[in-house]
Every structure is written in C-alpha cells, then in structure tokens.
C-alpha atoms as a PDB file:
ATOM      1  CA  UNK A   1     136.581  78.213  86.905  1.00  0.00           C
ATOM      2  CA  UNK A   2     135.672  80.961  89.262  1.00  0.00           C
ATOM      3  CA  UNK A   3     135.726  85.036  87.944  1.00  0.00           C
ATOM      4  CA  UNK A   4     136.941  87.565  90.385  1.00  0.00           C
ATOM      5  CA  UNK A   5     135.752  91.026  90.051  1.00  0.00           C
ATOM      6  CA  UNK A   6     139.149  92.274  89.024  1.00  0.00           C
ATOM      7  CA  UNK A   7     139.338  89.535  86.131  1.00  0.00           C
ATOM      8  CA  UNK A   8     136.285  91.324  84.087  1.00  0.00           C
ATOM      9  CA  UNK A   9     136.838  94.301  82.432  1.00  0.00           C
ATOM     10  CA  UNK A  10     133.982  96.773  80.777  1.00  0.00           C
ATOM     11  CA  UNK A  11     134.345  99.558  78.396  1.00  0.00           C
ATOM     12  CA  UNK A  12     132.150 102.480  79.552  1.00  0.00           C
ATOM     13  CA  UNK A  13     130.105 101.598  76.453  1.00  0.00           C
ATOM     14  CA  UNK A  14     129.846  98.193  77.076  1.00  0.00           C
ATOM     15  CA  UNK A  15     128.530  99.017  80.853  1.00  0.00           C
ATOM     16  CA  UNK A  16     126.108 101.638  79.694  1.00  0.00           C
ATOM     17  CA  UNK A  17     124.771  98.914  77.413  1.00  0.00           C
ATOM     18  CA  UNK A  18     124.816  96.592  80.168  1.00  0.00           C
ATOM     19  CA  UNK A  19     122.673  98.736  82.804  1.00  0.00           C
ATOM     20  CA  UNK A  20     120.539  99.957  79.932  1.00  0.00           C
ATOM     21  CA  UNK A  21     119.400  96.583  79.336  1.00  0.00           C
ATOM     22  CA  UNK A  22     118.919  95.807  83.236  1.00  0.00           C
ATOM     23  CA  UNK A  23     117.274  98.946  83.570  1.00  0.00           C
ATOM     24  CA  UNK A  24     114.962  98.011  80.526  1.00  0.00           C
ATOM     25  CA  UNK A  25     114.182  94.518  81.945  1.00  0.00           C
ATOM     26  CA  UNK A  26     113.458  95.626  85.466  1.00  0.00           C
ATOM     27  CA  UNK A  27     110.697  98.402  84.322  1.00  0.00           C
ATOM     28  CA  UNK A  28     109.140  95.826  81.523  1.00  0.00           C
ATOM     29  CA  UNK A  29     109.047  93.475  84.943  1.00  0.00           C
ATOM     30  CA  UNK A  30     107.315  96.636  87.229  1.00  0.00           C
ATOM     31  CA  UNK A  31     105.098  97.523  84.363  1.00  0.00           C
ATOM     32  CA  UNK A  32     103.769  93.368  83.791  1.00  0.00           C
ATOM     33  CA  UNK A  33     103.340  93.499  87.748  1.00  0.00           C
ATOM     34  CA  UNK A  34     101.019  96.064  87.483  1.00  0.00           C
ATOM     35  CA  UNK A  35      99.138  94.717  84.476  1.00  0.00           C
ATOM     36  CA  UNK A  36     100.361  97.804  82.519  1.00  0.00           C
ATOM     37  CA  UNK A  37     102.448  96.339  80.002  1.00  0.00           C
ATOM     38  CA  UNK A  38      99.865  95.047  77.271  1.00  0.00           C
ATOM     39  CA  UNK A  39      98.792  97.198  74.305  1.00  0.00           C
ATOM     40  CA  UNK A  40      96.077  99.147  76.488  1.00  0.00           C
ATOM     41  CA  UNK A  41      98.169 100.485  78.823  1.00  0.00           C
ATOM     42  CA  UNK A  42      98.489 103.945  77.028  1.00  0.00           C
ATOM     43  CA  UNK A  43      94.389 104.022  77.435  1.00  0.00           C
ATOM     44  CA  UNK A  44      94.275 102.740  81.167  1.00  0.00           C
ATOM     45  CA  UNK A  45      97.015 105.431  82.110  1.00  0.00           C
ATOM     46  CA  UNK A  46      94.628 108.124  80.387  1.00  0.00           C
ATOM     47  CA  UNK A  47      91.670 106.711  82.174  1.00  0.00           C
ATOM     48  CA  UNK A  48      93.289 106.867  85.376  1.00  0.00           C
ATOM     49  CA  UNK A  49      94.143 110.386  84.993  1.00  0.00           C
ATOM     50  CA  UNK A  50      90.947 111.490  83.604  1.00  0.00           C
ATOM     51  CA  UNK A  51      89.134 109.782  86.901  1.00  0.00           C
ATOM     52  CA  UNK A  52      91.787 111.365  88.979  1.00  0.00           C
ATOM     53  CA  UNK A  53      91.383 114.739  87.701  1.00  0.00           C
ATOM     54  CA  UNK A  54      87.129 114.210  87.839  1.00  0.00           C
ATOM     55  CA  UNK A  55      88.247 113.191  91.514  1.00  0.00           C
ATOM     56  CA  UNK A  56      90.506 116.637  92.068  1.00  0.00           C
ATOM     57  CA  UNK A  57      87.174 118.555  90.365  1.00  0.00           C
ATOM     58  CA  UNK A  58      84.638 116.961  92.270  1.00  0.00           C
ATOM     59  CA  UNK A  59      86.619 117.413  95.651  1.00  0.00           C
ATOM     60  CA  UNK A  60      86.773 120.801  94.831  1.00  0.00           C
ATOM     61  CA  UNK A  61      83.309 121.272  93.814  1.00  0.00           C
ATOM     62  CA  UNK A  62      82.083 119.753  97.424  1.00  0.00           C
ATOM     63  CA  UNK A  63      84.433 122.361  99.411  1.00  0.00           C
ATOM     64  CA  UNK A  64      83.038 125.359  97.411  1.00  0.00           C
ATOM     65  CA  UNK A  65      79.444 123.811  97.830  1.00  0.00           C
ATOM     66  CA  UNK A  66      80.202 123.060 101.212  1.00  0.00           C
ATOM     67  CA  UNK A  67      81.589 127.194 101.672  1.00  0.00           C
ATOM     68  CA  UNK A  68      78.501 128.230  99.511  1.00  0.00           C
ATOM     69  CA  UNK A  69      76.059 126.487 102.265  1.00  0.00           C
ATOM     70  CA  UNK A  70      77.581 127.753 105.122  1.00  0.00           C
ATOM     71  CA  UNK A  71      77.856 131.403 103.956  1.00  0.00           C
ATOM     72  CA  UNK A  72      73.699 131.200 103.216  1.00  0.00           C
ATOM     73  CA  UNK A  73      73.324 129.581 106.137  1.00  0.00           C
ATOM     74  CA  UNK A  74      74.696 132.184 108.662  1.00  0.00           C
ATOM     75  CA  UNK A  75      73.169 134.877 106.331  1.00  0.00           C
ATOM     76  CA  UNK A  76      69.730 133.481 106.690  1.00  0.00           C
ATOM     77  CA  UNK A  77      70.398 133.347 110.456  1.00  0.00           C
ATOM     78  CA  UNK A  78      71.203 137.061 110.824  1.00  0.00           C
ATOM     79  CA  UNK A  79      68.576 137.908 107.823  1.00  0.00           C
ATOM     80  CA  UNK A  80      65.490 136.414 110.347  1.00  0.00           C
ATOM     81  CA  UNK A  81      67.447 137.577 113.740  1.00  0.00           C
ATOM     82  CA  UNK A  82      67.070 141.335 112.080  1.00  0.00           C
ATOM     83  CA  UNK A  83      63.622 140.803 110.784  1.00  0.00           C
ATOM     84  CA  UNK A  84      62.806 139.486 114.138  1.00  0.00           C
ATOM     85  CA  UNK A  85      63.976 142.150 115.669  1.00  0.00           C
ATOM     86  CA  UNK A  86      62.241 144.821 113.604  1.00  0.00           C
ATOM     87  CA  UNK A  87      59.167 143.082 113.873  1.00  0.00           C
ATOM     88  CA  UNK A  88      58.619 143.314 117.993  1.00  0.00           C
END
C-alpha cells in the first residue's frame, strides 16, 4: 500500500510535535558530531570561551603594546635629533 501526500492528515499540534522531535534529533546528531553532547560539554563550551576571550585580550594587548612602541620610538628619534641639534 502506497500513501499519497493528500491521504495523511496532521493536526497543527500533532505537526508541531512532529518537527519538534526532528528538530530535537537533528541538534542531539550536530552536537554528538562535534563531541559536545556528553556530560562535559557545559565545561568545554566555558573553556572555549574563556580561551577565546584570553585570545580577544591578548590580541588587544599586542596592538596597544605594539602603539605603545611605536609612539616611544619616534619620540626617542626626535628627543636625540633635538639634543643633537643643540649640542653642535
């Protein structure tokens, strides 16, 4: 016996069920893929963001480093090029 389409008929309850099952089942599946679905999962999320925001910190910390060195740099330059120039 073969269904057609037009031979099933779904409350709107029963299809919310339906695609709240599927949609269940399908992240479960993404999650296991992953390796995110056993009990430590809640920790390894928090890991990751805790090394991503070190990451965000540390990349921050390197541009104002990076500014800091620059700024010294060309101060030190004009710094001697005066005292060079008082000194003849």
């Amino acid at each position: 016996m073969e269904l057609q389409v037009a031979d099933i008929q779904l409350t709107t309850e029963e299809l919310e069920a339906m695609l709240d099952r599927a949609a269940s089942r399908g992240a479960k599946q993404a999650l296991a893929s992953i390796g995110l679905l056993d009990d430590n999962a809640h920790k390894d999320l928090t890991e990751m963001r805790n090394l991503l925001d070190a990451w965000r910190e540390t990349r921050k910390s390197i541009w104002t480093t990076t500014i800091k060195v620059i700024t010294v740099s060309v101060l030190t330059f004009i710094a001697g090029a005066v005292w060079m120039h008082l000194n003849k």
